[in-house]
Protein backbone atom coordinates (compact mmCIF):
# COMPACT_ATOMS: atom_id res chain seq x y z
CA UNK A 1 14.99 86.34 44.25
CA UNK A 2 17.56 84.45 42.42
CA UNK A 3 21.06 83.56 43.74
CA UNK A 4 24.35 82.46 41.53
CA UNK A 5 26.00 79.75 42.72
CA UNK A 6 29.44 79.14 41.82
CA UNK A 7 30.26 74.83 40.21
CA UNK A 8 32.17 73.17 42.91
CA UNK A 9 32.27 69.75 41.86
CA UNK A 10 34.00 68.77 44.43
CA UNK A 11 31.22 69.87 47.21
CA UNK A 12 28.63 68.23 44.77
CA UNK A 13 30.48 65.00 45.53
CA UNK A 14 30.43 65.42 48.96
CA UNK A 15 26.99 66.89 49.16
CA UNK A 16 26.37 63.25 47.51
CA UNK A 17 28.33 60.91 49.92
CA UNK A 18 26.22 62.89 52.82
CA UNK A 19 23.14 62.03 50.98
CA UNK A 20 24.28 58.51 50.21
CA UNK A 21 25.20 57.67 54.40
CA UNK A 22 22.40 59.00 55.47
CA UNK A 23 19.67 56.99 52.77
CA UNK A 24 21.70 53.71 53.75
CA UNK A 25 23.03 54.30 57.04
CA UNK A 26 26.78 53.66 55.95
CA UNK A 27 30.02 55.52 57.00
CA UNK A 28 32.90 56.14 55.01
CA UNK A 29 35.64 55.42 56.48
CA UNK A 30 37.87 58.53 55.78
CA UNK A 31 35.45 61.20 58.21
CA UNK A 32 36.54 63.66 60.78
CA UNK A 33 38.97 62.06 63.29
CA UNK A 34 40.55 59.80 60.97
CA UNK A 35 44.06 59.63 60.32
CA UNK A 36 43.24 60.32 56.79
CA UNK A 37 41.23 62.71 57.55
CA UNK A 38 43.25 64.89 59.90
CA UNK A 39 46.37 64.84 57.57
CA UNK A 40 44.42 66.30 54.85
CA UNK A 41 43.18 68.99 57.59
CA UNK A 42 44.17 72.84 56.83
CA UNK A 43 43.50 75.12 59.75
CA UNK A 44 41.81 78.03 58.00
CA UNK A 45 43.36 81.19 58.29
CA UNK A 46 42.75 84.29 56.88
CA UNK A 47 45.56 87.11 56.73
CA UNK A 48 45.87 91.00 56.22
CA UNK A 49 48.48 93.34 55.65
CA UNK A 50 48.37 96.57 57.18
CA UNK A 51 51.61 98.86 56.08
CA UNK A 52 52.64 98.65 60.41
CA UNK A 53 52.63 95.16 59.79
CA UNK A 54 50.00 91.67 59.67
CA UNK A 55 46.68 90.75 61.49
CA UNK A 56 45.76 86.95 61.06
CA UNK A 57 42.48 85.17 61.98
CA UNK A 58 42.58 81.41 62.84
CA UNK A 59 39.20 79.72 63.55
CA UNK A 60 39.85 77.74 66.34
CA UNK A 61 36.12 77.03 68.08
CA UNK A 62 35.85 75.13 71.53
CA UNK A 63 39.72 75.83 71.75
CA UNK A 64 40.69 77.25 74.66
CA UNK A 65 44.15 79.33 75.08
CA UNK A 66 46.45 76.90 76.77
CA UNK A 67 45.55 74.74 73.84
CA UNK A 68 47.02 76.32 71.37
CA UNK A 69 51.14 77.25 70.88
CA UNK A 70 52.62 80.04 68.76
CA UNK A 71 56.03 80.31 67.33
CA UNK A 72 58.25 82.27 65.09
CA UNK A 73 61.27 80.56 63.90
CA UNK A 74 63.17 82.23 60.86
CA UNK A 75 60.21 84.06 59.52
CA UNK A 76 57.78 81.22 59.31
CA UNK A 77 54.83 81.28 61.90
CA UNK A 78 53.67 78.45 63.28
CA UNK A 79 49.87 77.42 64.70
CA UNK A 80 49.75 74.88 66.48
CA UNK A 81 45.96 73.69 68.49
CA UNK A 82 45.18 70.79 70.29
CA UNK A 83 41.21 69.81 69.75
CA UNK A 84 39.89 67.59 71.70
CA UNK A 85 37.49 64.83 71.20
CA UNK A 86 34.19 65.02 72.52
CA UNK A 87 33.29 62.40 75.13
CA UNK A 88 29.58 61.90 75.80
CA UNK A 89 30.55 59.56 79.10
CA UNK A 90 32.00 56.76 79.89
CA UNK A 91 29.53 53.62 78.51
CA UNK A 92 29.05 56.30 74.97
CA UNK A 93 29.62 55.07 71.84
CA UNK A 94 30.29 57.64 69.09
CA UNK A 95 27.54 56.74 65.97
CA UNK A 96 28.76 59.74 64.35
CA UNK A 97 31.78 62.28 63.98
CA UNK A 98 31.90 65.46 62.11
CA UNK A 99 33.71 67.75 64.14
CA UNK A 100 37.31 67.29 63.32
CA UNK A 101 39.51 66.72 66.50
CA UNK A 102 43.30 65.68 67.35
CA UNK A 103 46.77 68.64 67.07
CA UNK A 104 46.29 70.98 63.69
CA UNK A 105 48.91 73.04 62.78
CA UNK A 106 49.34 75.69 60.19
CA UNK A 107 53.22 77.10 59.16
CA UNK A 108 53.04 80.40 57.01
CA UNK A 109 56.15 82.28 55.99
CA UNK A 110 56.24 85.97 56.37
CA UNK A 111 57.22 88.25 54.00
CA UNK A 112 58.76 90.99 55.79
CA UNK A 113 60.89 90.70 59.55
CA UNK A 114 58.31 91.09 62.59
CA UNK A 115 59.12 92.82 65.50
CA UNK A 116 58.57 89.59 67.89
CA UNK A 117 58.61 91.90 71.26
CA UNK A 118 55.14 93.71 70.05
CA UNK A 119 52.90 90.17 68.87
CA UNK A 120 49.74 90.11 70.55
CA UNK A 121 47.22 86.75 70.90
CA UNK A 122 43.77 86.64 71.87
CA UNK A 123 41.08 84.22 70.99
CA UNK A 124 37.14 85.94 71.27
CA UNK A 125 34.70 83.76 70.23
CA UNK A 126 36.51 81.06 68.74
CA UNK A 127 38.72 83.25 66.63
CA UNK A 128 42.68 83.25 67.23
CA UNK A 129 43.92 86.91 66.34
CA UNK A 130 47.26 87.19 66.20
CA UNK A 131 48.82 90.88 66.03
CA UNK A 132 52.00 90.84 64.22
CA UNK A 133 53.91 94.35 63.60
CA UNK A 134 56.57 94.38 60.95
CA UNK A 135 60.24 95.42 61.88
CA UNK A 136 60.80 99.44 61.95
CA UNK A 137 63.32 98.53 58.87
CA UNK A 138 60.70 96.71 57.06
CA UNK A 139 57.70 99.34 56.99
CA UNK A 140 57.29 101.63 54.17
CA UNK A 141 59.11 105.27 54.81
CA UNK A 142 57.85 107.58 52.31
CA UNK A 143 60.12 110.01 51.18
CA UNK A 144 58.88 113.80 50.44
CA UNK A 145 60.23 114.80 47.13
CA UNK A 146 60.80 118.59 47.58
CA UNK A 147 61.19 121.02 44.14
CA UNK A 148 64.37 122.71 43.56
CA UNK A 149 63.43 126.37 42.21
CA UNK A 150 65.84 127.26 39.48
CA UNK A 151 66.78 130.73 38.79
CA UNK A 152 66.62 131.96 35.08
């Protein structure tokens, strides 16, 4: 069986620094944890519309609920989680990091006004789902078009 793969030239670089630390043992500097690193750091999101209104899914693993604060301010959503670091104990020294750690956050704007008294958040296996129903004014209303029978 055969499988296309799409060029990303940027994972082939990074598929090559991988190769590269592990062959020699060296550590770029810039890996998960850094300042760098972290700044550069998009929480991944992915969002839906639904005509009601918006379901978004935030992958937020090892995360647990008092970790992570939701707001709406002026139509923009914001996602904010606090990872922390892994500690192995107390005489530990960390030889490597991948797992990204430290506050994320993600700001979105919405397009359409959100009834804020109906959101609903719930993580299930590592997945924020956030339950957003648009305004009553911002739905779609369909209109019935009805025929007008002229007489001849």
């Amino acid at each position: 069986m055969r499988y296309i793969a799409r060029f990303n030239p940027v994972q082939d670089l990074v598929n090559l620094q991988d190769a590269f630390e592990r062959a020699f043992d060296f550590r770029w500097p810039s890996h998960a944890g850094s300042a760098e690193n972290k700044a550069n750091y998009r929480l991944p999101l992915d969002v839906f519309e639904r005509e009601d209104g918006y379901t978004i899914f935030a992958s937020l693993p090892g995360v647990a609920p008092e970790h992570i604060e939701i707001n709406i301010e002026d139509d923009v959503l914001s996602i904010q989680a606090d990872v922390p670091a892994s500690v192995a104990g107390e005489n530990a020294e960390a030889l490597w990091r991948e797992r990204r750690f430290g506050t994320f956050q993600r700001q979105l704007r919405l397009p359409a006004p959100i009834n804020r008294e109906a959101i609903t958040a719930e993580t299930v296996d590592g997945v924020l789902q956030l339950t957003l129903p648009k305004e009553e004014s911002a739905q779609v209303h369909q209109i019935p078009v009805q025929s007008a029978h002229s007489s001849n």
